[in-house]
PDB file of N, CA and C in Angstrom:
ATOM      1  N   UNK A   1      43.718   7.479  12.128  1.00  0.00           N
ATOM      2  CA  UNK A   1      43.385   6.178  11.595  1.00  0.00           C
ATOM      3  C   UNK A   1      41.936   6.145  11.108  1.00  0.00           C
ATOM      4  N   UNK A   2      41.410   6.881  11.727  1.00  0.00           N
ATOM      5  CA  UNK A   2      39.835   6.621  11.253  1.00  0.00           C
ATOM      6  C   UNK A   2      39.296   7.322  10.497  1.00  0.00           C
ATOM      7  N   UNK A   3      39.916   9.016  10.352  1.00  0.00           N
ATOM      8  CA  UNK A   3      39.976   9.154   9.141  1.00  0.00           C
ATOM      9  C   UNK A   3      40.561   8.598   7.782  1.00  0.00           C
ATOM     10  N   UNK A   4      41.409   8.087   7.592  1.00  0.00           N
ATOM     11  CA  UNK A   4      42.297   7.190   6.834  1.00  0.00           C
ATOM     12  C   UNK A   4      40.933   6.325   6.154  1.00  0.00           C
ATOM     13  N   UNK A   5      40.517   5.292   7.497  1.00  0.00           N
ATOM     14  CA  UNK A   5      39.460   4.296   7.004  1.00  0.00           C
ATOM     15  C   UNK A   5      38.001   5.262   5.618  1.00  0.00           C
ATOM     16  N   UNK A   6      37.805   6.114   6.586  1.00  0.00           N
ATOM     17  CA  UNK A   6      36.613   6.770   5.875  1.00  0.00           C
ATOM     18  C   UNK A   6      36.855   7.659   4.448  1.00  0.00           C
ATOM     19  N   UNK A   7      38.035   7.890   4.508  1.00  0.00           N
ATOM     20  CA  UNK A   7      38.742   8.082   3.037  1.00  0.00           C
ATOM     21  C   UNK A   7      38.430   6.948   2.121  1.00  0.00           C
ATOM     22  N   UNK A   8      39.170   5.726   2.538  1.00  0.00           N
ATOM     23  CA  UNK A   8      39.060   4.576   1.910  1.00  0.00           C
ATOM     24  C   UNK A   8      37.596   4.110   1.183  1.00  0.00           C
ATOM     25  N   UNK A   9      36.590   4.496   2.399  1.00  0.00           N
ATOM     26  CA  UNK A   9      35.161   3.911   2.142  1.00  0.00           C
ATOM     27  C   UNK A   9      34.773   4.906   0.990  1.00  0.00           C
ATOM     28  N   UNK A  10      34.537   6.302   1.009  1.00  0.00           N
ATOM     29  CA  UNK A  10      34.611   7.416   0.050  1.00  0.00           C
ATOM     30  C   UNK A  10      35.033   6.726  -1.086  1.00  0.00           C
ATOM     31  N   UNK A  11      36.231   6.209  -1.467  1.00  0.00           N
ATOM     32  CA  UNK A  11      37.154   6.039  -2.771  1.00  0.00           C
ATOM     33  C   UNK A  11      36.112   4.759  -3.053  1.00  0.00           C
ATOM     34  N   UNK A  12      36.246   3.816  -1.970  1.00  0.00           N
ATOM     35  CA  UNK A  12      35.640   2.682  -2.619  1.00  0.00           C
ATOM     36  C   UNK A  12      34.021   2.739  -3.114  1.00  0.00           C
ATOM     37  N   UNK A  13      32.965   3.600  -2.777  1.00  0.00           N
ATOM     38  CA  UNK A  13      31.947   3.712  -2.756  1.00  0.00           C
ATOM     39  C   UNK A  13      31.773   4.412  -4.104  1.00  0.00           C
ATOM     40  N   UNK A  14      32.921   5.232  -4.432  1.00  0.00           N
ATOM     41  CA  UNK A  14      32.300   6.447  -5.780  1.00  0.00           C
ATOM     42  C   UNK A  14      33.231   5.202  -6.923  1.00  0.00           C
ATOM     43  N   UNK A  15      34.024   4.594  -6.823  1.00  0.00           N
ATOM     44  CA  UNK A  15      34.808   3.576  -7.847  1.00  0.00           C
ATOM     45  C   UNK A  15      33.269   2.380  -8.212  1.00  0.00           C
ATOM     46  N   UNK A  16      32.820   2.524  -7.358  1.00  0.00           N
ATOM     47  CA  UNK A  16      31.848   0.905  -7.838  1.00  0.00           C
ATOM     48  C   UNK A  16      30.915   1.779  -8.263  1.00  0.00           C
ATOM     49  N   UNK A  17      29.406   1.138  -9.652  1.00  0.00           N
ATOM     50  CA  UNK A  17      29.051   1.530 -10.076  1.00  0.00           C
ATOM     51  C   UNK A  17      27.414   1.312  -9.334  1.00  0.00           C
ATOM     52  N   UNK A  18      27.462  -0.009  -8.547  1.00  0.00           N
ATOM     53  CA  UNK A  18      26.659  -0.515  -8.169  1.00  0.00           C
ATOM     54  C   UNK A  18      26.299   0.546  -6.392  1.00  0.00           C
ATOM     55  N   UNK A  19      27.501   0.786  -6.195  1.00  0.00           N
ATOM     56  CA  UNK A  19      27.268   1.594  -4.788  1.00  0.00           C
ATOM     57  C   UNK A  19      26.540   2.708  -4.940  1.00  0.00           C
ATOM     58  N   UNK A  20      26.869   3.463  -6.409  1.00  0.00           N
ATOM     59  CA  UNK A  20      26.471   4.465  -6.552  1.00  0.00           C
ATOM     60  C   UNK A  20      25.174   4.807  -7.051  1.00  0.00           C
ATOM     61  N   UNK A  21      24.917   3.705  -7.401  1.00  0.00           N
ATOM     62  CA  UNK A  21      23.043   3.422  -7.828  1.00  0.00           C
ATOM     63  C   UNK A  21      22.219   2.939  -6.871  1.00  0.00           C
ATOM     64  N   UNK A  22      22.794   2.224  -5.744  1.00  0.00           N
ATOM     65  CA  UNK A  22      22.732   2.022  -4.049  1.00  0.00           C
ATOM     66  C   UNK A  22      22.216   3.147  -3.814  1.00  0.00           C
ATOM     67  N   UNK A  23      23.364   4.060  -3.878  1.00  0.00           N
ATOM     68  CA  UNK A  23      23.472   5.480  -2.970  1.00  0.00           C
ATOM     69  C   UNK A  23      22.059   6.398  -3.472  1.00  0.00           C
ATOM     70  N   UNK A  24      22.374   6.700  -4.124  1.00  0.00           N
ATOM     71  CA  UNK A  24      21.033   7.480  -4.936  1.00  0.00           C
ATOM     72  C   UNK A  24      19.959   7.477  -5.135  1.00  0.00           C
ATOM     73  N   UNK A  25      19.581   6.004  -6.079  1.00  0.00           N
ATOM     74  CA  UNK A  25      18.742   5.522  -6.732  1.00  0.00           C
ATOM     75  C   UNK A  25      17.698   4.931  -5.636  1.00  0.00           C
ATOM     76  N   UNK A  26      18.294   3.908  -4.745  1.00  0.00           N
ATOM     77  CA  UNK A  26      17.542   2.947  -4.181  1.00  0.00           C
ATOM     78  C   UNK A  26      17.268   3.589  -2.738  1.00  0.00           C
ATOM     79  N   UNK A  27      18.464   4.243  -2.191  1.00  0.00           N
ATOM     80  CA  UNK A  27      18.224   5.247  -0.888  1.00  0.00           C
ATOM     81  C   UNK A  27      16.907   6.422  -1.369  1.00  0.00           C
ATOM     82  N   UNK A  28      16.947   7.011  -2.299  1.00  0.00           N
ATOM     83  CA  UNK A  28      15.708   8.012  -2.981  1.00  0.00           C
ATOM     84  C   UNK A  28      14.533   7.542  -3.069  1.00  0.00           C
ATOM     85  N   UNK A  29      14.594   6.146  -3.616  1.00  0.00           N
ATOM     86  CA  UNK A  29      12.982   5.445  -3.720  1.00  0.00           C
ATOM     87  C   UNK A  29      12.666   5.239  -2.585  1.00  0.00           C
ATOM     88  N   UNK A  30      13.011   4.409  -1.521  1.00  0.00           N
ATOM     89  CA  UNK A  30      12.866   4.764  -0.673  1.00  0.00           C
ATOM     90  C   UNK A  30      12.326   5.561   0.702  1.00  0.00           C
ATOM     91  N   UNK A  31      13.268   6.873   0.404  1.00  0.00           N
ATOM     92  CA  UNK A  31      13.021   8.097   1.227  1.00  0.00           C
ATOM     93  C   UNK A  31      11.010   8.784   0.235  1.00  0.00           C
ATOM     94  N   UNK A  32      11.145   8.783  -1.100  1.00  0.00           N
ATOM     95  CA  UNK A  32       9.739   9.060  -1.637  1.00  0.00           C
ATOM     96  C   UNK A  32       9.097   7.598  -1.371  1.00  0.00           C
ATOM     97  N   UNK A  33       8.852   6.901  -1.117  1.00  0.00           N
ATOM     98  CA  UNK A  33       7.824   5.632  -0.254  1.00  0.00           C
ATOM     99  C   UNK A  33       7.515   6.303   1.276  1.00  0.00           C
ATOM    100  N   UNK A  34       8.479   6.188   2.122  1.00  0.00           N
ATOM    101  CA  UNK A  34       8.042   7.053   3.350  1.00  0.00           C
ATOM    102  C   UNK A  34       7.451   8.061   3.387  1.00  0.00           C
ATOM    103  N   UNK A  35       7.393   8.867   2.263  1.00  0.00           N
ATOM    104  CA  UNK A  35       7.477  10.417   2.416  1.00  0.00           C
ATOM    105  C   UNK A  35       5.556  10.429   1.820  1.00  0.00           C
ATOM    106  N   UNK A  36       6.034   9.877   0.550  1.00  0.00           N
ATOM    107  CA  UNK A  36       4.962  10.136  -0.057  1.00  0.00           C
ATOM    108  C   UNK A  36       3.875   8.927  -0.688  1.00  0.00           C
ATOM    109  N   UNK A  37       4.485   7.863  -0.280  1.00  0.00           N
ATOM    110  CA  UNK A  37       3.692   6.781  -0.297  1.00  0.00           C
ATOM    111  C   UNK A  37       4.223   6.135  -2.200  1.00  0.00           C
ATOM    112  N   UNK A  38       3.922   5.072  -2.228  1.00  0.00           N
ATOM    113  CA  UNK A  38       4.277   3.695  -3.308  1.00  0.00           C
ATOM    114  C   UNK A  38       3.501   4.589  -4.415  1.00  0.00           C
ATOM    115  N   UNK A  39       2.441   5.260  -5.036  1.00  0.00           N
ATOM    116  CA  UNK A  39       1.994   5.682  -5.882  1.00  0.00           C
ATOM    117  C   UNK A  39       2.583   6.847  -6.202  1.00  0.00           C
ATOM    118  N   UNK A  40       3.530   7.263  -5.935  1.00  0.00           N
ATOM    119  CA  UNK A  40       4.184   8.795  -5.833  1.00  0.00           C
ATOM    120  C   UNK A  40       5.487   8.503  -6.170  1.00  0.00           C
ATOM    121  N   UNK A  41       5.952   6.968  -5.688  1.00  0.00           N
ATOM    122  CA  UNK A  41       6.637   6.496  -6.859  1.00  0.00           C
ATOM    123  C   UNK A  41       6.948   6.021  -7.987  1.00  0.00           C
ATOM    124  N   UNK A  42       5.757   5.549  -8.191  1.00  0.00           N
ATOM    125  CA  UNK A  42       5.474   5.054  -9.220  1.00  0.00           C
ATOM    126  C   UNK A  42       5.528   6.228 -10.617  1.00  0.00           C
ATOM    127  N   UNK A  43       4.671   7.561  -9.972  1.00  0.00           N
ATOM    128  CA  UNK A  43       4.278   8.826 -10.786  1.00  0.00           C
ATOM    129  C   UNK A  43       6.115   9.220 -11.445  1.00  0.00           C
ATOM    130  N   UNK A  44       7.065   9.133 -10.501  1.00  0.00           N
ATOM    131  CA  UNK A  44       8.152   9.653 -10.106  1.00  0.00           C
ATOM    132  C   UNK A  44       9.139   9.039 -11.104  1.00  0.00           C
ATOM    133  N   UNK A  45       9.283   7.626 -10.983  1.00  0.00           N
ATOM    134  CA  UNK A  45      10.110   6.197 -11.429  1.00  0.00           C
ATOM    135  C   UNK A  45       9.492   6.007 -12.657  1.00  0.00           C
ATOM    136  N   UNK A  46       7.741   5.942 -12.919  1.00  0.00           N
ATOM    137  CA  UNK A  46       7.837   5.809 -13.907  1.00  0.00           C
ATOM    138  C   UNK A  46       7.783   3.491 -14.059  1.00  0.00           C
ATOM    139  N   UNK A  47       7.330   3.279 -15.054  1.00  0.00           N
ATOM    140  CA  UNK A  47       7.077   1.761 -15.295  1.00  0.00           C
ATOM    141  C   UNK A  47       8.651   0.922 -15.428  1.00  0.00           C
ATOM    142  N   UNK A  48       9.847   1.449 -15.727  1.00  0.00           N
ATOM    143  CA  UNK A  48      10.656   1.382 -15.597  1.00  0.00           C
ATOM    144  C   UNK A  48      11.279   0.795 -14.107  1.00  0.00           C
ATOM    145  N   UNK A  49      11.050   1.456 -13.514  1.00  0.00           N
ATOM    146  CA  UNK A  49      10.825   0.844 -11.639  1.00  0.00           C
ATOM    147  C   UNK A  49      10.667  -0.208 -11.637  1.00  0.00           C
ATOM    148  N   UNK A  50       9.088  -0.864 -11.828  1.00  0.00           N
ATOM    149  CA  UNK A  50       8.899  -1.660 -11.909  1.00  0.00           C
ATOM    150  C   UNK A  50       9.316  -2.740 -12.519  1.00  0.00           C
ATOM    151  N   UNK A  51       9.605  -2.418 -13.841  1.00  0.00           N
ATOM    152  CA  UNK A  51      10.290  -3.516 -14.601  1.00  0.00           C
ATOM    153  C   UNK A  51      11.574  -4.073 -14.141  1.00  0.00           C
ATOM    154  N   UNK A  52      12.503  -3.224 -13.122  1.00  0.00           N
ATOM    155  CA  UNK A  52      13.459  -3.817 -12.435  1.00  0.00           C
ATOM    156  C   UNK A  52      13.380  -4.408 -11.968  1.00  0.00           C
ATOM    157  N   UNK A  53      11.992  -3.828 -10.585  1.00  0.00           N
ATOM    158  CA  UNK A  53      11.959  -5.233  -9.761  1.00  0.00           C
ATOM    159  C   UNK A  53      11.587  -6.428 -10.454  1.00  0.00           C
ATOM    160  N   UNK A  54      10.863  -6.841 -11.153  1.00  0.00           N
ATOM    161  CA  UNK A  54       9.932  -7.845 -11.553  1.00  0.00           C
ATOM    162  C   UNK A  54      11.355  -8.594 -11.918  1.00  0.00           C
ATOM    163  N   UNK A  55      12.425  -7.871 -12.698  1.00  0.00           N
ATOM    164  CA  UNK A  55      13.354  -8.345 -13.608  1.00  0.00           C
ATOM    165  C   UNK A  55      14.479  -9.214 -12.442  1.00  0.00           C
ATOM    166  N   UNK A  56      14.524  -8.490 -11.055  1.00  0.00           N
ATOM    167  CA  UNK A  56      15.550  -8.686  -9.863  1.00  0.00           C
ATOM    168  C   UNK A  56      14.721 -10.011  -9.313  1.00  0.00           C
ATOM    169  N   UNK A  57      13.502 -10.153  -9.036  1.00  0.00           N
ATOM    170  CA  UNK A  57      12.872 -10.900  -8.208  1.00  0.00           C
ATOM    171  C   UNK A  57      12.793 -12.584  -9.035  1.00  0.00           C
ATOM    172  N   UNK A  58      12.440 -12.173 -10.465  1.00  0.00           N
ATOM    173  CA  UNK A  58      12.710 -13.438 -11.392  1.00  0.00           C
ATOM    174  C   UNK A  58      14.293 -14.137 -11.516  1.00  0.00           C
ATOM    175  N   UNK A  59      15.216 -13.310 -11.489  1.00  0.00           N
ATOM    176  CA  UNK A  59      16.564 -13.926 -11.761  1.00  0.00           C
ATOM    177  C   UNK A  59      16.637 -14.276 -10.389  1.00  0.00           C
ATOM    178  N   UNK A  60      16.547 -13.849  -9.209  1.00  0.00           N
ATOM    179  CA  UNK A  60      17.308 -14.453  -8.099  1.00  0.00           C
ATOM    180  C   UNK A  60      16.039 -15.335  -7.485  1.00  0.00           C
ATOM    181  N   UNK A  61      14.637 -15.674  -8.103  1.00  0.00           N
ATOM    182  CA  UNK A  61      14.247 -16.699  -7.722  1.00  0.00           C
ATOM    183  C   UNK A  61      14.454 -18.221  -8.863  1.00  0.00           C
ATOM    184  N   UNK A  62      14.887 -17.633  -9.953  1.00  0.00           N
ATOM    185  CA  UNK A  62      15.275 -19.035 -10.796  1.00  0.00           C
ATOM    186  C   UNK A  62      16.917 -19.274 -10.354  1.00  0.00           C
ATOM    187  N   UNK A  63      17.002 -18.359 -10.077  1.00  0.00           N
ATOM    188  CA  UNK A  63      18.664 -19.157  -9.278  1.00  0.00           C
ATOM    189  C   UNK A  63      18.204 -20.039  -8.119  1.00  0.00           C
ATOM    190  N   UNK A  64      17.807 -19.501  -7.011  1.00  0.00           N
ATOM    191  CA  UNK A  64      17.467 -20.586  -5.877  1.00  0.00           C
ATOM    192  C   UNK A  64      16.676 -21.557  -6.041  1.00  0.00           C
ATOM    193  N   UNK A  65      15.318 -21.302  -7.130  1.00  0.00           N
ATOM    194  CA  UNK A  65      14.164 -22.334  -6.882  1.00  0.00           C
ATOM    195  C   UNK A  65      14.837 -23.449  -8.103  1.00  0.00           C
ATOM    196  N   UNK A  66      15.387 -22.912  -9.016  1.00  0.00           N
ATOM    197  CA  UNK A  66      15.997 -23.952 -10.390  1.00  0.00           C
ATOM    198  C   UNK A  66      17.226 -24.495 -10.663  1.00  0.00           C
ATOM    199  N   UNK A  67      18.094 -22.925 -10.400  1.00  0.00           N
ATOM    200  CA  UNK A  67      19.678 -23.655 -10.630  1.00  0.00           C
ATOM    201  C   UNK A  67      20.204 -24.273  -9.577  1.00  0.00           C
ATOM    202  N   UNK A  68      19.494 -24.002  -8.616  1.00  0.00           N
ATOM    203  CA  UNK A  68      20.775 -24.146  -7.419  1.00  0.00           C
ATOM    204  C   UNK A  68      20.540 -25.291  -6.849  1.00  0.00           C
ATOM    205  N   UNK A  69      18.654 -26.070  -7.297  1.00  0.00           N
ATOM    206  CA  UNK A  69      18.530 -27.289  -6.537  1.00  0.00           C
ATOM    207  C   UNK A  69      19.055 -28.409  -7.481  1.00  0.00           C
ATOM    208  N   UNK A  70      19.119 -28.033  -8.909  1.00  0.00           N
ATOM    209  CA  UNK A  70      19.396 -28.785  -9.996  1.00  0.00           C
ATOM    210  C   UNK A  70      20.902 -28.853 -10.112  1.00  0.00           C
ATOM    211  N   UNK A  71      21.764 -28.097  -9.538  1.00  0.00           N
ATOM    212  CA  UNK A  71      23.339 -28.437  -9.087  1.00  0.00           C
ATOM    213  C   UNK A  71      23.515 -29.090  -8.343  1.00  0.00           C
ATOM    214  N   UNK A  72      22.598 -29.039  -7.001  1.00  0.00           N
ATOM    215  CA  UNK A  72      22.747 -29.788  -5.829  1.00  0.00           C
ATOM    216  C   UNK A  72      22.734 -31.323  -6.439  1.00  0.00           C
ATOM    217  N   UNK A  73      21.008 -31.670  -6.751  1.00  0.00           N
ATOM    218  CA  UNK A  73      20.463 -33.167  -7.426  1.00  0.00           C
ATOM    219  C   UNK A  73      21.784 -33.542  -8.418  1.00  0.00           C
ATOM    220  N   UNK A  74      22.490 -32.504  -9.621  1.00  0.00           N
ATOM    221  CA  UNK A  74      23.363 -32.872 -10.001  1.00  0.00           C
ATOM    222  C   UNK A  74      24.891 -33.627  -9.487  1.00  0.00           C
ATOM    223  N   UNK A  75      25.015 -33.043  -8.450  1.00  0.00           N
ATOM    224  CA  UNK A  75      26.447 -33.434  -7.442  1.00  0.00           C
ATOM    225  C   UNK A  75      26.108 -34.781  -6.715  1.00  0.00           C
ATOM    226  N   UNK A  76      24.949 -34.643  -6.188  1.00  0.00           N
ATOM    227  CA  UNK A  76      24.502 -36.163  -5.009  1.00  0.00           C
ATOM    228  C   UNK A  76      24.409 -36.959  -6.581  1.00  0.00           C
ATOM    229  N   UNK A  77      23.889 -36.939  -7.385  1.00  0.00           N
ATOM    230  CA  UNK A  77      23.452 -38.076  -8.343  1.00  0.00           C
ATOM    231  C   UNK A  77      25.318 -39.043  -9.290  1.00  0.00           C
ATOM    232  N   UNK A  78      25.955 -37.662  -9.210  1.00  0.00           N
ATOM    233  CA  UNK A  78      27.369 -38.384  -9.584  1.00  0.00           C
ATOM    234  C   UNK A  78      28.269 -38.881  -8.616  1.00  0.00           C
ATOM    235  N   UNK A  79      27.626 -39.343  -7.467  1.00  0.00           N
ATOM    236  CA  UNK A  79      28.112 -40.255  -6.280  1.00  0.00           C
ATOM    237  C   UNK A  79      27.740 -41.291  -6.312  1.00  0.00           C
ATOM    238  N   UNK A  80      26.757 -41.298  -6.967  1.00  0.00           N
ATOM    239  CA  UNK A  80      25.774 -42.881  -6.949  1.00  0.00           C
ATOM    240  C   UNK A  80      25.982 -43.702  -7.908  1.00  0.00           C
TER     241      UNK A  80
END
């Protein structure tokens, strides 16, 4: 049975595209931060790196700080 399960996780992990940029990408940056410190990634990654995060940290803070209070105010206000 538990091999069975860990088959499953295998199939499901290499099918998604996002696991696999998980797996690699973000586990690697990572392991070179511990290893060799934030400037060694940078040398490594390249400005590109960066531009992700900046790009990850802006969309999921205009979702919480903009859309999500302006749905809320939207829903209470069509009760009234």
């Amino acid at each position: 049975m538990l091999l069975n399960k860990q088959i499953y996780f295998k199939v499901l992990i290499n099918k998604f595209i996002l696991f696999k940029f998980y797996k690699y990408y973000i586990i690697d940056s990572i392991i070179i931060v511990k290893n060799h410190g934030l400037k060694e990634l940078f040398k490594r990654r390249g400005w590109k790196f960066l531009l992700i995060i900046i790009s990850y940290y802006a969309v999921r803070d205009s979702m919480v700080y903009i859309i999500l209070p302006y749905l809320v105010a939207n829903g209470i206000m069509d009760f009234f």
